[in-house]
Structure formats: C-alpha cells, structure tokens
PDB file of N, CA and C in Angstrom:
ATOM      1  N   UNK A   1      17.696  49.448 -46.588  1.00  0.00           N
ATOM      2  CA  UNK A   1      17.803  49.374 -45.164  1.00  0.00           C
ATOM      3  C   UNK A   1      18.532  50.612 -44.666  1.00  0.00           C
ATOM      4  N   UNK A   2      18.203  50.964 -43.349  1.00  0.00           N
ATOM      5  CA  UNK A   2      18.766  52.022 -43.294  1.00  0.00           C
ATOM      6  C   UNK A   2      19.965  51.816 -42.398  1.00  0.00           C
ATOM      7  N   UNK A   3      20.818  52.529 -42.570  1.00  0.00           N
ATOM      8  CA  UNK A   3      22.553  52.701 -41.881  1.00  0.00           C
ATOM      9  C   UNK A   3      22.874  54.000 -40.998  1.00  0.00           C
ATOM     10  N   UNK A   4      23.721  53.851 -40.788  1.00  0.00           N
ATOM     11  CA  UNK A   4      24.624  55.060 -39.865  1.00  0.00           C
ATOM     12  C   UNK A   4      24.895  55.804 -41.291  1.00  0.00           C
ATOM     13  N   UNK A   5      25.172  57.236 -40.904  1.00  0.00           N
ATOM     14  CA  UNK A   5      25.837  58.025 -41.876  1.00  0.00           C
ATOM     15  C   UNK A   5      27.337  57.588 -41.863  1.00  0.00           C
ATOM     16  N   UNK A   6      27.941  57.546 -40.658  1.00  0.00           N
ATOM     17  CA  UNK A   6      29.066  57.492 -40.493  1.00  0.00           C
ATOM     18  C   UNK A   6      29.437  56.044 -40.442  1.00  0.00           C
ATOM     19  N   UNK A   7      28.466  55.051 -40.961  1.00  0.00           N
ATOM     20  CA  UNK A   7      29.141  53.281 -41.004  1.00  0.00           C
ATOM     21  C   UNK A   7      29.946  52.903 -42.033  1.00  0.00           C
ATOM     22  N   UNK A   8      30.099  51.760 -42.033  1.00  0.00           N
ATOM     23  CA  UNK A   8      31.380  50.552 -43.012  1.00  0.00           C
ATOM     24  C   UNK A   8      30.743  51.433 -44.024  1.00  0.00           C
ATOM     25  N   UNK A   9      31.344  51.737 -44.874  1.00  0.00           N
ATOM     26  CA  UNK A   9      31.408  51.295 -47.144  1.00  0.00           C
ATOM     27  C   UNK A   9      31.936  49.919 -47.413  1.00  0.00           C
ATOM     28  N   UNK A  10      32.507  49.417 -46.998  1.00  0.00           N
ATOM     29  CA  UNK A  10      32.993  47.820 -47.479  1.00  0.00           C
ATOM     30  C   UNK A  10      33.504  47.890 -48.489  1.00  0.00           C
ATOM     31  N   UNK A  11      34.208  48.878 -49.424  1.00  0.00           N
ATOM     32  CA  UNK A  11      34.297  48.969 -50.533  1.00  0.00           C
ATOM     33  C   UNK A  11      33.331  49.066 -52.208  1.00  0.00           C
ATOM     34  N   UNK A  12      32.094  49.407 -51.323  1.00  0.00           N
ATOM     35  CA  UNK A  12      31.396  49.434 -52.354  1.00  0.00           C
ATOM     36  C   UNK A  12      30.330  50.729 -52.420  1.00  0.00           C
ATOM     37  N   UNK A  13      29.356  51.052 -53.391  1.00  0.00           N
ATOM     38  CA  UNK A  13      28.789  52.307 -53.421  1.00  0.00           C
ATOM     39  C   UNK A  13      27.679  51.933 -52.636  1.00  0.00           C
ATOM     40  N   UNK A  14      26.951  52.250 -52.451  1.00  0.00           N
ATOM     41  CA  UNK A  14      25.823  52.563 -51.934  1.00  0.00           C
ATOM     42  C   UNK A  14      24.607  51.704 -51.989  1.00  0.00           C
ATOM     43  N   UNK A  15      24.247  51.379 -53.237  1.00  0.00           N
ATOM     44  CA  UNK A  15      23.413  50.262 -53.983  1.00  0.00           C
ATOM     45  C   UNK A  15      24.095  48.627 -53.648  1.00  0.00           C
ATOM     46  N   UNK A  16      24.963  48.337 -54.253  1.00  0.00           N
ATOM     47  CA  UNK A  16      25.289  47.651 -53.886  1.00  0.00           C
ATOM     48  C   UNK A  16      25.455  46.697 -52.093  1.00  0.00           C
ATOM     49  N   UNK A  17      26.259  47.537 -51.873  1.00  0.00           N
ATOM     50  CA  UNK A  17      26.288  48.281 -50.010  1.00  0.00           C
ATOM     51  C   UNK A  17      25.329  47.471 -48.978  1.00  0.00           C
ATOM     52  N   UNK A  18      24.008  48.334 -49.744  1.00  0.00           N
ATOM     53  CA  UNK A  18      22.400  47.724 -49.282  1.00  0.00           C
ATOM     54  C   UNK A  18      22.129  46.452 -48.943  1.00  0.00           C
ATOM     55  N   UNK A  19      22.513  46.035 -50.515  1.00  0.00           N
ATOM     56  CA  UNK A  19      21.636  44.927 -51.115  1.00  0.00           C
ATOM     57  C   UNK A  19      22.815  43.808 -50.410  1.00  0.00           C
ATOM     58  N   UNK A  20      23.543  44.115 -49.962  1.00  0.00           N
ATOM     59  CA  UNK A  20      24.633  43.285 -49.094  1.00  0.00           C
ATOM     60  C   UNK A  20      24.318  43.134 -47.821  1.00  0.00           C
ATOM     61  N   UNK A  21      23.935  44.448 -47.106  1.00  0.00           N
ATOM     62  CA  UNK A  21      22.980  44.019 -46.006  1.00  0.00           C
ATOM     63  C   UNK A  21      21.972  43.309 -45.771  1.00  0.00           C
ATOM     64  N   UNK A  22      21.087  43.824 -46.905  1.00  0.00           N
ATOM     65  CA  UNK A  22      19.819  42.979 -46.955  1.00  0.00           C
ATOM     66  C   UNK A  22      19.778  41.770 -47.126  1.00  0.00           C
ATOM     67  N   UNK A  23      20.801  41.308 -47.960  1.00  0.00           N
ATOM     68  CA  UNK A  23      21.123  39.689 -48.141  1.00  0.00           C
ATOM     69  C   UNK A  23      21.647  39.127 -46.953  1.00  0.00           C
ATOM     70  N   UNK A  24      22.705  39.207 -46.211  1.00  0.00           N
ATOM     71  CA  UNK A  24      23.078  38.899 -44.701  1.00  0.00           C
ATOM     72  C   UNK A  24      22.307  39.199 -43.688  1.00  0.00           C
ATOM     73  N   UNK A  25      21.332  39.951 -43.693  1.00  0.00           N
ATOM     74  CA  UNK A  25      19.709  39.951 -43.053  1.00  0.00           C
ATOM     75  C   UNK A  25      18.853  38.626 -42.879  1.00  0.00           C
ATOM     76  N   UNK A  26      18.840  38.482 -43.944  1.00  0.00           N
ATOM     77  CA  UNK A  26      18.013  37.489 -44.893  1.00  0.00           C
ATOM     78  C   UNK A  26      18.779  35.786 -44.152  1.00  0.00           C
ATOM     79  N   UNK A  27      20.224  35.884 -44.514  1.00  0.00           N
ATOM     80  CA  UNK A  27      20.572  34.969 -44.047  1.00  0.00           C
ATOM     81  C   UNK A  27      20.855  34.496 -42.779  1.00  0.00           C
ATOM     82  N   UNK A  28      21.139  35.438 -41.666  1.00  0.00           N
ATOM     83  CA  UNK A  28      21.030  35.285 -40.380  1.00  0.00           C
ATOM     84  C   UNK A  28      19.588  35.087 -39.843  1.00  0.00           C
ATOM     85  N   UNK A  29      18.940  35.548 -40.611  1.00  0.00           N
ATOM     86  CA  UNK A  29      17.478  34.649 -39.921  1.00  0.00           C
ATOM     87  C   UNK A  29      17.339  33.774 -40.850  1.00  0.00           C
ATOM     88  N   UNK A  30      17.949  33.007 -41.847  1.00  0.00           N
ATOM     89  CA  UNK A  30      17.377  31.826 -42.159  1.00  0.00           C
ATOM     90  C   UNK A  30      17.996  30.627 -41.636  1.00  0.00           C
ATOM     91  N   UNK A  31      19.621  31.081 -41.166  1.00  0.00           N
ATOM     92  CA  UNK A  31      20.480  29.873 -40.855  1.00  0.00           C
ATOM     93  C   UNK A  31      20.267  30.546 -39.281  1.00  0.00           C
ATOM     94  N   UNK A  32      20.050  31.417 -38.692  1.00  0.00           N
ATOM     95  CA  UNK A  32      20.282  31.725 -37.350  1.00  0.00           C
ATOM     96  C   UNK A  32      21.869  31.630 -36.842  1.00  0.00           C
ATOM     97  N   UNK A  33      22.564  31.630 -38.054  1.00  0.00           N
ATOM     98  CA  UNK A  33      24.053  31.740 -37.557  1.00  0.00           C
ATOM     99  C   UNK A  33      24.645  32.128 -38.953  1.00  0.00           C
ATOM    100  N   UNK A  34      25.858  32.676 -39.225  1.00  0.00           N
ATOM    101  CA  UNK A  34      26.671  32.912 -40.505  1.00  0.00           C
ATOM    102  C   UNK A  34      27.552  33.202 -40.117  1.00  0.00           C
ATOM    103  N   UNK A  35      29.026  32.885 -40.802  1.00  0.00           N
ATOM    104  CA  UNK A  35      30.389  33.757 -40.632  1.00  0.00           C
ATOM    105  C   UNK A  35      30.759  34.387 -41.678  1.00  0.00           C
ATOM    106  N   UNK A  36      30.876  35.620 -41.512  1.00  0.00           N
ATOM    107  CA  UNK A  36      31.341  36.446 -42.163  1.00  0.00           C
ATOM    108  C   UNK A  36      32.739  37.428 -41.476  1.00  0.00           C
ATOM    109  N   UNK A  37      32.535  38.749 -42.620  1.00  0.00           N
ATOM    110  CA  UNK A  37      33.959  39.100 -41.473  1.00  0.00           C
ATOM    111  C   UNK A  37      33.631  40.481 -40.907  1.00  0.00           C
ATOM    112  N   UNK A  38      34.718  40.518 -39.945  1.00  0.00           N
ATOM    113  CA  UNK A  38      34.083  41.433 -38.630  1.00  0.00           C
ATOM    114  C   UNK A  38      33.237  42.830 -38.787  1.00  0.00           C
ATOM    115  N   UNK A  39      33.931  43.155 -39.910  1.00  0.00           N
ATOM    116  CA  UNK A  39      32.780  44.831 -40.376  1.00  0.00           C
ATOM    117  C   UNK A  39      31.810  44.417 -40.512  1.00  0.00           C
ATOM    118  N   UNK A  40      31.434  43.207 -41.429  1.00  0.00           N
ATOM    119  CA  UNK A  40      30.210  43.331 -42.322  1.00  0.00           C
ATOM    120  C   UNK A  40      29.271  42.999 -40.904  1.00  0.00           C
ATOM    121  N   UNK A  41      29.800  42.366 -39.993  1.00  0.00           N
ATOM    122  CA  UNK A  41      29.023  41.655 -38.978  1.00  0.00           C
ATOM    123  C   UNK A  41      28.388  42.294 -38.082  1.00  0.00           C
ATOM    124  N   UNK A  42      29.330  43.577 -37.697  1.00  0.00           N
ATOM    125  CA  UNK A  42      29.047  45.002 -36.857  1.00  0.00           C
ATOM    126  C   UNK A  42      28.255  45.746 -37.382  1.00  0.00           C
ATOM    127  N   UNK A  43      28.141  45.728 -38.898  1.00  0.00           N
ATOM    128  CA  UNK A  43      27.092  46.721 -39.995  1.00  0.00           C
ATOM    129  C   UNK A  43      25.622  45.905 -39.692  1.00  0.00           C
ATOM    130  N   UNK A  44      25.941  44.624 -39.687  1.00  0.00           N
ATOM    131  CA  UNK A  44      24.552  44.017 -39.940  1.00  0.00           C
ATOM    132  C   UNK A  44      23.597  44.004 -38.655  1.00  0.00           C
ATOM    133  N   UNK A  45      24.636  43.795 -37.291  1.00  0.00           N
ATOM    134  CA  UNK A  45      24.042  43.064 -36.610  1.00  0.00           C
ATOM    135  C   UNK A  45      22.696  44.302 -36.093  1.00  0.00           C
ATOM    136  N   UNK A  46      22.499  45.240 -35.789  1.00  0.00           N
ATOM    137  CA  UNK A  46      21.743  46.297 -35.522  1.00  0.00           C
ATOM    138  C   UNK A  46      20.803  46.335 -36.557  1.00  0.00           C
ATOM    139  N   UNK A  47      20.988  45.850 -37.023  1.00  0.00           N
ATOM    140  CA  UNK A  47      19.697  45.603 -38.536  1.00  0.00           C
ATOM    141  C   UNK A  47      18.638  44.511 -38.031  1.00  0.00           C
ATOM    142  N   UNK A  48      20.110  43.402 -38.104  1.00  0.00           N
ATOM    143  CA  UNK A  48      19.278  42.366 -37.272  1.00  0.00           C
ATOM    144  C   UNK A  48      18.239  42.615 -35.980  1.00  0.00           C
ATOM    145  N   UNK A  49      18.397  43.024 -34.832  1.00  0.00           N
ATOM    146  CA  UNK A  49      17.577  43.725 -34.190  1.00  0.00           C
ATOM    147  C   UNK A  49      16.933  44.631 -34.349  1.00  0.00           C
ATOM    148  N   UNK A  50      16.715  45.138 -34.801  1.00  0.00           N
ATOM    149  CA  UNK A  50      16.070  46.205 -35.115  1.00  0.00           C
ATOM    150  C   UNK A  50      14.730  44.974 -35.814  1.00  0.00           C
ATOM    151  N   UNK A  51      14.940  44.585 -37.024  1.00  0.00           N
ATOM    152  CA  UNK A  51      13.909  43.910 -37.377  1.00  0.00           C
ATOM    153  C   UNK A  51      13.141  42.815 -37.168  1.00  0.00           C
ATOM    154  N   UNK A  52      13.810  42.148 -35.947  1.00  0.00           N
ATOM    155  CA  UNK A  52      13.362  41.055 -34.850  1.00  0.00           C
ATOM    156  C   UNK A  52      12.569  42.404 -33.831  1.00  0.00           C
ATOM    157  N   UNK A  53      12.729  43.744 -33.528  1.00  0.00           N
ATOM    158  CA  UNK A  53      11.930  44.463 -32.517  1.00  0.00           C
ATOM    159  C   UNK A  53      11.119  44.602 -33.238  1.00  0.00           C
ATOM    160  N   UNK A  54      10.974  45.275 -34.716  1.00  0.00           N
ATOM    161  CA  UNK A  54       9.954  45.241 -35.580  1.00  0.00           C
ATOM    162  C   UNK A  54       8.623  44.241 -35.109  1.00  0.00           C
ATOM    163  N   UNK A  55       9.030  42.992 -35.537  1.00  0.00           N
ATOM    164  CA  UNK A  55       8.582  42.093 -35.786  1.00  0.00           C
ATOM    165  C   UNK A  55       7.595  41.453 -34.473  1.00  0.00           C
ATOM    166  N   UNK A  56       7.798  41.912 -33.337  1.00  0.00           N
ATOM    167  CA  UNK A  56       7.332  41.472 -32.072  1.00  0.00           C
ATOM    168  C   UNK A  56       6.491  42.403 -31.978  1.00  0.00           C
ATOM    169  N   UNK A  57       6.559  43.528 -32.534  1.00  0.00           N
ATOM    170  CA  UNK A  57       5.039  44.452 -32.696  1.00  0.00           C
ATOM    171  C   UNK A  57       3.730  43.701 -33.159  1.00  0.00           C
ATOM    172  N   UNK A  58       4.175  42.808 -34.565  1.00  0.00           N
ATOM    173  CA  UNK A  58       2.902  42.646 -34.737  1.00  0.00           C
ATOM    174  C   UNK A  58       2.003  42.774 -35.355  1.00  0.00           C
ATOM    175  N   UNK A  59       2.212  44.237 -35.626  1.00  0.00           N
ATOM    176  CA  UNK A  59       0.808  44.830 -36.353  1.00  0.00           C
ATOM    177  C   UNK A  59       1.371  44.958 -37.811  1.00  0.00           C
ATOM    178  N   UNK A  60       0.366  45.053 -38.830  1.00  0.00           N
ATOM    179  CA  UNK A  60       0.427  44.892 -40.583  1.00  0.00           C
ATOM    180  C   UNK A  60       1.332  46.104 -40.732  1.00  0.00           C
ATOM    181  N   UNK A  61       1.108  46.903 -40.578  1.00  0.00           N
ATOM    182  CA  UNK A  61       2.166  48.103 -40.505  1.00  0.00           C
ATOM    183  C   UNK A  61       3.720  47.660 -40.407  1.00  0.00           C
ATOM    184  N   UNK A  62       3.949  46.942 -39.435  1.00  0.00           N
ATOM    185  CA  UNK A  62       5.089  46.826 -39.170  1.00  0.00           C
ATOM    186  C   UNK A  62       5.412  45.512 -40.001  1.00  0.00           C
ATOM    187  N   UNK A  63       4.897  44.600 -40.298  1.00  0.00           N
ATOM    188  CA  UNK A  63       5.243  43.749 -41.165  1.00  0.00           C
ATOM    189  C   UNK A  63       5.380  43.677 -42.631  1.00  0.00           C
ATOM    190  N   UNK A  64       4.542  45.072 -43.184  1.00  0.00           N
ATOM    191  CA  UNK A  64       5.038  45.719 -44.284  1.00  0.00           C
ATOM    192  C   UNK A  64       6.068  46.142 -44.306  1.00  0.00           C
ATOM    193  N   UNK A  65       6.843  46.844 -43.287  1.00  0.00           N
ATOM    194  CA  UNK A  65       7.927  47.825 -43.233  1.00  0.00           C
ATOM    195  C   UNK A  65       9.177  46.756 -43.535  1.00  0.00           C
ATOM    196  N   UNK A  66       8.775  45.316 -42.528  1.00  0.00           N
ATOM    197  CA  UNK A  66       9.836  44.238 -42.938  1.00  0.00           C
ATOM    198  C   UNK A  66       9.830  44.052 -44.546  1.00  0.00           C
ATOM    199  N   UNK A  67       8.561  43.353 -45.008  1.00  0.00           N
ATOM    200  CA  UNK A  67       8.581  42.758 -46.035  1.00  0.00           C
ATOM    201  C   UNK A  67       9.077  43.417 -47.255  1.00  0.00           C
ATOM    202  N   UNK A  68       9.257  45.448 -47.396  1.00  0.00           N
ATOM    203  CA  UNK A  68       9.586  46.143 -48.036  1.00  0.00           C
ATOM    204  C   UNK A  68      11.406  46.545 -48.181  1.00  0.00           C
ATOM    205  N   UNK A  69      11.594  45.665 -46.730  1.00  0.00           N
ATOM    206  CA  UNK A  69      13.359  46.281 -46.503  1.00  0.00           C
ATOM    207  C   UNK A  69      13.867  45.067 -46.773  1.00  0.00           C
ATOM    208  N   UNK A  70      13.549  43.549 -46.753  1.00  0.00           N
ATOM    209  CA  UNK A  70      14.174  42.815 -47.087  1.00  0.00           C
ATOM    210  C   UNK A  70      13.795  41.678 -48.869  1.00  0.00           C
ATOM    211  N   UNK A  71      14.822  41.309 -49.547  1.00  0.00           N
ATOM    212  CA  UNK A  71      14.558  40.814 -50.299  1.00  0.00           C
ATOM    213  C   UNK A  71      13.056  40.056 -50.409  1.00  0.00           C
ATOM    214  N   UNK A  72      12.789  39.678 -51.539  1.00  0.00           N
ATOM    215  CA  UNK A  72      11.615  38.682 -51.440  1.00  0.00           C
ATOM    216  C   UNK A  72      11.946  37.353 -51.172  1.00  0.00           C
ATOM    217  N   UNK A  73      11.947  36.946 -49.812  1.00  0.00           N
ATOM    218  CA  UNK A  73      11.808  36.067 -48.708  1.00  0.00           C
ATOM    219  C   UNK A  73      10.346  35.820 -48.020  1.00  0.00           C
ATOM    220  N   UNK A  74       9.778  35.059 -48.790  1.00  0.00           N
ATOM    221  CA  UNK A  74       8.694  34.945 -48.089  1.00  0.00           C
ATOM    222  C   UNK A  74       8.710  33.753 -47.017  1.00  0.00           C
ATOM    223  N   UNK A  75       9.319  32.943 -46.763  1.00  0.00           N
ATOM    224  CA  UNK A  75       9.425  32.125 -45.905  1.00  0.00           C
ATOM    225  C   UNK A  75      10.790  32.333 -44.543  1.00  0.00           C
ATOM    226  N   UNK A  76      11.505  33.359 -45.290  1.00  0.00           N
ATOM    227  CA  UNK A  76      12.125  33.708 -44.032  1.00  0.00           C
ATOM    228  C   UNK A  76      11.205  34.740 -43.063  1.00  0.00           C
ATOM    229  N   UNK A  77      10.446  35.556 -43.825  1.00  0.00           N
ATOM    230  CA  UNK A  77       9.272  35.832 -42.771  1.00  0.00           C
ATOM    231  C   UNK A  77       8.663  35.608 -42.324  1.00  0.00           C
ATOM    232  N   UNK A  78       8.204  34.496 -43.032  1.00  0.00           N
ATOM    233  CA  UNK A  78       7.526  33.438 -42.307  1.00  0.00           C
ATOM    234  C   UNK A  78       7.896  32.778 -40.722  1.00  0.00           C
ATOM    235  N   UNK A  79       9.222  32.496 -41.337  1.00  0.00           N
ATOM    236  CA  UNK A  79      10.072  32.050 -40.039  1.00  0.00           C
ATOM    237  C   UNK A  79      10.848  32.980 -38.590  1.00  0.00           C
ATOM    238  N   UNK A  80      10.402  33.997 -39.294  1.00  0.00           N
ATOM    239  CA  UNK A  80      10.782  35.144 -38.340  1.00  0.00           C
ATOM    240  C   UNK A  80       9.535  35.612 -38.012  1.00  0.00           C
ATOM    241  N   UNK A  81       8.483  35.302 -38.093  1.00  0.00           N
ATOM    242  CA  UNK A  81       7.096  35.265 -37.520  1.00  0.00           C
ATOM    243  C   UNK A  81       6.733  34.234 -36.172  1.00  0.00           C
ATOM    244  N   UNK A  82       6.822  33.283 -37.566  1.00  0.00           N
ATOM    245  CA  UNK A  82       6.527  31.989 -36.680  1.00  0.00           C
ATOM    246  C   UNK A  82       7.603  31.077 -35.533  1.00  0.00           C
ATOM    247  N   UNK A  83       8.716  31.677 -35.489  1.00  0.00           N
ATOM    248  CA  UNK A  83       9.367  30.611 -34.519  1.00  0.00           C
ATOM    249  C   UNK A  83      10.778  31.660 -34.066  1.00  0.00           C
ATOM    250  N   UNK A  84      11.461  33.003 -34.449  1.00  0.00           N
ATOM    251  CA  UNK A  84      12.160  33.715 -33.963  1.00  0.00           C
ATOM    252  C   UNK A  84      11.211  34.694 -33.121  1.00  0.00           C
ATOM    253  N   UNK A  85      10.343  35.039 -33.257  1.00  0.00           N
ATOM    254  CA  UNK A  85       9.813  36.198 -32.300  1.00  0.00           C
ATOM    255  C   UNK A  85       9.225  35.760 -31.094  1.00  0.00           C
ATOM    256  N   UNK A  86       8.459  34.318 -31.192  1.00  0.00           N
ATOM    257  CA  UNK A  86       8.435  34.028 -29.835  1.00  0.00           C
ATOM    258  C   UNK A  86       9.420  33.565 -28.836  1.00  0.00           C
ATOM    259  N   UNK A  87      10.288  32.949 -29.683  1.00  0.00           N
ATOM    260  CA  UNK A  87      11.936  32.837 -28.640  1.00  0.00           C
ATOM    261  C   UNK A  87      12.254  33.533 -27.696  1.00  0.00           C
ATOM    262  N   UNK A  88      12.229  35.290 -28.110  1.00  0.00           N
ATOM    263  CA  UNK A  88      12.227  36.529 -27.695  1.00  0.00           C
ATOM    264  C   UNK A  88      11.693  37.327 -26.896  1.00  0.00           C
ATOM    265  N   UNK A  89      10.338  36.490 -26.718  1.00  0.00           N
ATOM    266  CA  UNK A  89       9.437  37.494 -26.232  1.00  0.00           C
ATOM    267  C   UNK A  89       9.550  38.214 -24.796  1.00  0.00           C
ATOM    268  N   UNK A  90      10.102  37.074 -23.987  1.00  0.00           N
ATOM    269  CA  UNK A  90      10.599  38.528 -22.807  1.00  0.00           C
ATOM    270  C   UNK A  90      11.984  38.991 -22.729  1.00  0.00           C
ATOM    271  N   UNK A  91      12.287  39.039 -24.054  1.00  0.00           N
ATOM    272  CA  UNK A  91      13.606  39.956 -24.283  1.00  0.00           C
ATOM    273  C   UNK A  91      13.522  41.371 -24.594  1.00  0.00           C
ATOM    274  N   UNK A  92      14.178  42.124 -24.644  1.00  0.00           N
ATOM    275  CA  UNK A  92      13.997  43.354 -25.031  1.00  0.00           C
ATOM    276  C   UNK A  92      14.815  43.829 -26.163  1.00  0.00           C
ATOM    277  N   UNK A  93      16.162  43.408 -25.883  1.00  0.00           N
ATOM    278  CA  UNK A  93      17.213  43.604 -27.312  1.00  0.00           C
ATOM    279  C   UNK A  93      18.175  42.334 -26.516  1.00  0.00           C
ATOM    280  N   UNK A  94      19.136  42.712 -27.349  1.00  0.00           N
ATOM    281  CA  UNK A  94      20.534  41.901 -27.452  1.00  0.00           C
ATOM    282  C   UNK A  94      20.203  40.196 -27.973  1.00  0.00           C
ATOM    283  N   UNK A  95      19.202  40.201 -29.111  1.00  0.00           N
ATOM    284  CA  UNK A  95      18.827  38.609 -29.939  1.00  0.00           C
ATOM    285  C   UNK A  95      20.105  38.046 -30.953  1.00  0.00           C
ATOM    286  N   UNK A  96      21.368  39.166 -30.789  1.00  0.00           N
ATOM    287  CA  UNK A  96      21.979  38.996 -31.375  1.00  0.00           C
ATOM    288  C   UNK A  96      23.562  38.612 -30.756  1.00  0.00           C
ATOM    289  N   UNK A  97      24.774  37.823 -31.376  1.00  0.00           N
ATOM    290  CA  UNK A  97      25.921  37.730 -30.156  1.00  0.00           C
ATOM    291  C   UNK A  97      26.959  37.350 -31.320  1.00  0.00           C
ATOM    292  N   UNK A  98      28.173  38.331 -31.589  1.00  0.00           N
ATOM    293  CA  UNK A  98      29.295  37.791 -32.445  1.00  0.00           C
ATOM    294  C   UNK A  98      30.391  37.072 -31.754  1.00  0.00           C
ATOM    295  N   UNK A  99      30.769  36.121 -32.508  1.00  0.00           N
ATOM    296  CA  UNK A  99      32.060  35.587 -31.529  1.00  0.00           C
ATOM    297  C   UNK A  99      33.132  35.526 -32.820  1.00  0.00           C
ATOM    298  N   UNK A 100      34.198  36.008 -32.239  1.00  0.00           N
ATOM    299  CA  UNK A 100      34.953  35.787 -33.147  1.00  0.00           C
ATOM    300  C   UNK A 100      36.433  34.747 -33.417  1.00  0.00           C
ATOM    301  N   UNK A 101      36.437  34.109 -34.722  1.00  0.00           N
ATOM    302  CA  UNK A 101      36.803  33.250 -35.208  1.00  0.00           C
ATOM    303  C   UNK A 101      38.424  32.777 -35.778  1.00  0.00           C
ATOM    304  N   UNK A 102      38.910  34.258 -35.342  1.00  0.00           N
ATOM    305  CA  UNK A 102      40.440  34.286 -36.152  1.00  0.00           C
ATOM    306  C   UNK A 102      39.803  35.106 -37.663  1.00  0.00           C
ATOM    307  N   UNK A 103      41.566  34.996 -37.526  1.00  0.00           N
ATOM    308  CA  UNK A 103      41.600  35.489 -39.471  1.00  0.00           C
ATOM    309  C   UNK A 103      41.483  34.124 -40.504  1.00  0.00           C
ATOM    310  N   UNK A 104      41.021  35.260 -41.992  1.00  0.00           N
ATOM    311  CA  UNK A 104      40.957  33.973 -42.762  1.00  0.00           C
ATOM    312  C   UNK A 104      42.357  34.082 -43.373  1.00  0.00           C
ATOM    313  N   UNK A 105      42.151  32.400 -43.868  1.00  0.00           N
ATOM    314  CA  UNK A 105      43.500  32.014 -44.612  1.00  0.00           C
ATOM    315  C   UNK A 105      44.047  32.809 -45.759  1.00  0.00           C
ATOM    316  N   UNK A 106      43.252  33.342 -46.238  1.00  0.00           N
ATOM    317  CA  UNK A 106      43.692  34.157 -47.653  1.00  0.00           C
ATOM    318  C   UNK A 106      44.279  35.328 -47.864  1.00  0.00           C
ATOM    319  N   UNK A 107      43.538  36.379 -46.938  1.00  0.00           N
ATOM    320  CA  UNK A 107      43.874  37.526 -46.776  1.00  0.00           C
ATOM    321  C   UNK A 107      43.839  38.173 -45.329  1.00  0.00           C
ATOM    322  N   UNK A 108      43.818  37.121 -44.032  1.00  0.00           N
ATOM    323  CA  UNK A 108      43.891  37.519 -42.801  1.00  0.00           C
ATOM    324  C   UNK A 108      42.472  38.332 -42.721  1.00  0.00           C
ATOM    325  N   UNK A 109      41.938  38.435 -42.724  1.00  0.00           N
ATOM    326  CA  UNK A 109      40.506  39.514 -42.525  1.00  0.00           C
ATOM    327  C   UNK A 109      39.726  38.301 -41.097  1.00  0.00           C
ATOM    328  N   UNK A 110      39.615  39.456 -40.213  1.00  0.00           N
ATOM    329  CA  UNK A 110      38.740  38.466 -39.337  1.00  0.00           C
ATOM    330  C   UNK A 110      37.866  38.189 -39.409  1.00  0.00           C
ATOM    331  N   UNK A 111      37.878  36.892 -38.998  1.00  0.00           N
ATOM    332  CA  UNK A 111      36.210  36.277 -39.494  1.00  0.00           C
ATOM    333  C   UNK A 111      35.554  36.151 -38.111  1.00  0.00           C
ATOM    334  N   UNK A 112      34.230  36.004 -38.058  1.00  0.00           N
ATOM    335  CA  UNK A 112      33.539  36.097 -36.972  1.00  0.00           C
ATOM    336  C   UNK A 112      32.384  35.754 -37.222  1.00  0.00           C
ATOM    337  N   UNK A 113      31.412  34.859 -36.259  1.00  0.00           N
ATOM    338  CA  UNK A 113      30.212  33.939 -36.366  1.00  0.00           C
ATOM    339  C   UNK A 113      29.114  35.061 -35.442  1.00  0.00           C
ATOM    340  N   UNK A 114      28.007  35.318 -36.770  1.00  0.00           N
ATOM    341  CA  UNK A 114      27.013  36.162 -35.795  1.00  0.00           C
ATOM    342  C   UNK A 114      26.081  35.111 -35.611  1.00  0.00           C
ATOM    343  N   UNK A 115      25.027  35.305 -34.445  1.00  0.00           N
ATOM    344  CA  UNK A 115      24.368  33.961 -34.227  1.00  0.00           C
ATOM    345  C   UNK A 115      23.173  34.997 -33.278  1.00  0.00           C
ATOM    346  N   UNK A 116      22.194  34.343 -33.754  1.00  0.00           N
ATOM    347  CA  UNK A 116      20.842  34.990 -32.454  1.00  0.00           C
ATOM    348  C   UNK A 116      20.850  34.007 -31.582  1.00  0.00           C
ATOM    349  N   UNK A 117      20.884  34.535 -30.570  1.00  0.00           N
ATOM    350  CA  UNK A 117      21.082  33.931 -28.980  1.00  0.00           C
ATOM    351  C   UNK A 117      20.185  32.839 -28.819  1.00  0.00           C
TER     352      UNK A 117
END
C-alpha cells in the first residue's frame, strides 16, 4: 500500500509496516469500526478512503488494483462491493471519522475508534 514518505514507522521496517496497514484495511471494512491507537489510525485512515474511492469506480481495473493491495480477502471485497460503496454513493470523501477514546491502561498510548460514517 502506498504511504507518505514522511508518515508513522510505528517502530517497524518497512515490510512489516505494510502488512500492518493492509491488515487494519482489511479490518475496518470488515467490522466497519476498530480501536486501535492514534498513529496507526491517522496512517490508515487515508488508505481507507482512498480504497472505498477506488472502489465506486467500478471498473476491473480498479478492482484489481484493490484486490492486489489488500490481503487475500475475498469476501471483504465482496463486502466492500456489495454493501459499503453504495452507502457512499453521493459522497465524495470523508467515509471515514476517528473518535477518540483515552489512553490505554498499560502504557497510556491513545486509543481511538476509527469507524466509516
């Protein structure tokens, strides 16, 4: 998936990094909500849109481009076919909204609930 040059590391390299996005991708369109904590949420959420605008295109082209950036999820595409893109349709952006939750108990890190609108 692609990133900012200048975004989060989260503490990790690059590979890893990704495959962390791509998984919290994956899961915000399958639960349509997750808490996580506030970086990872700011890294993701522009992903998230981005591939809900994708996706309202339409065309095989563009649904390759999904099916190649996110894990093998075939039913979350499914579901981001069939029942997130028409939600949307006279939206333009902003499918996405963080609220945030406090710190967690362990190590204070803020936590925060991303959720598509």
């Amino acid at each position: 998936m692609a990133h900012r040059i200048d975004g989060r590391k989260l503490g990790r390299k690059s590979a890893p990094r990704k495959a962390l996005y791509a998984n919290l991708v994956v899961a915000v369109l399958r639960y349509e909500r997750i808490k996580t904590t506030e970086a990872r949420a700011k890294e993701v959420r522009g992903m998230v849109e981005r591939i809900i605008t994708l996706a309202k295109g339409g065309t095989l082209a563009e649904r390759r481009r999904i099916v190649a950036e996110l894990p093998d999820e075939p039913l979350v595409i499914d579901k981001l076919y069939d029942e997130i893109v028409p939600r949307y349709g006279d939206r333009n952006s902003g499918y996405t909204r963080v609220v945030k939750l406090g710190p967690r108990a362990g190590d204070a890190a803020p936590i925060v609930q991303l959720e598509l609108v």
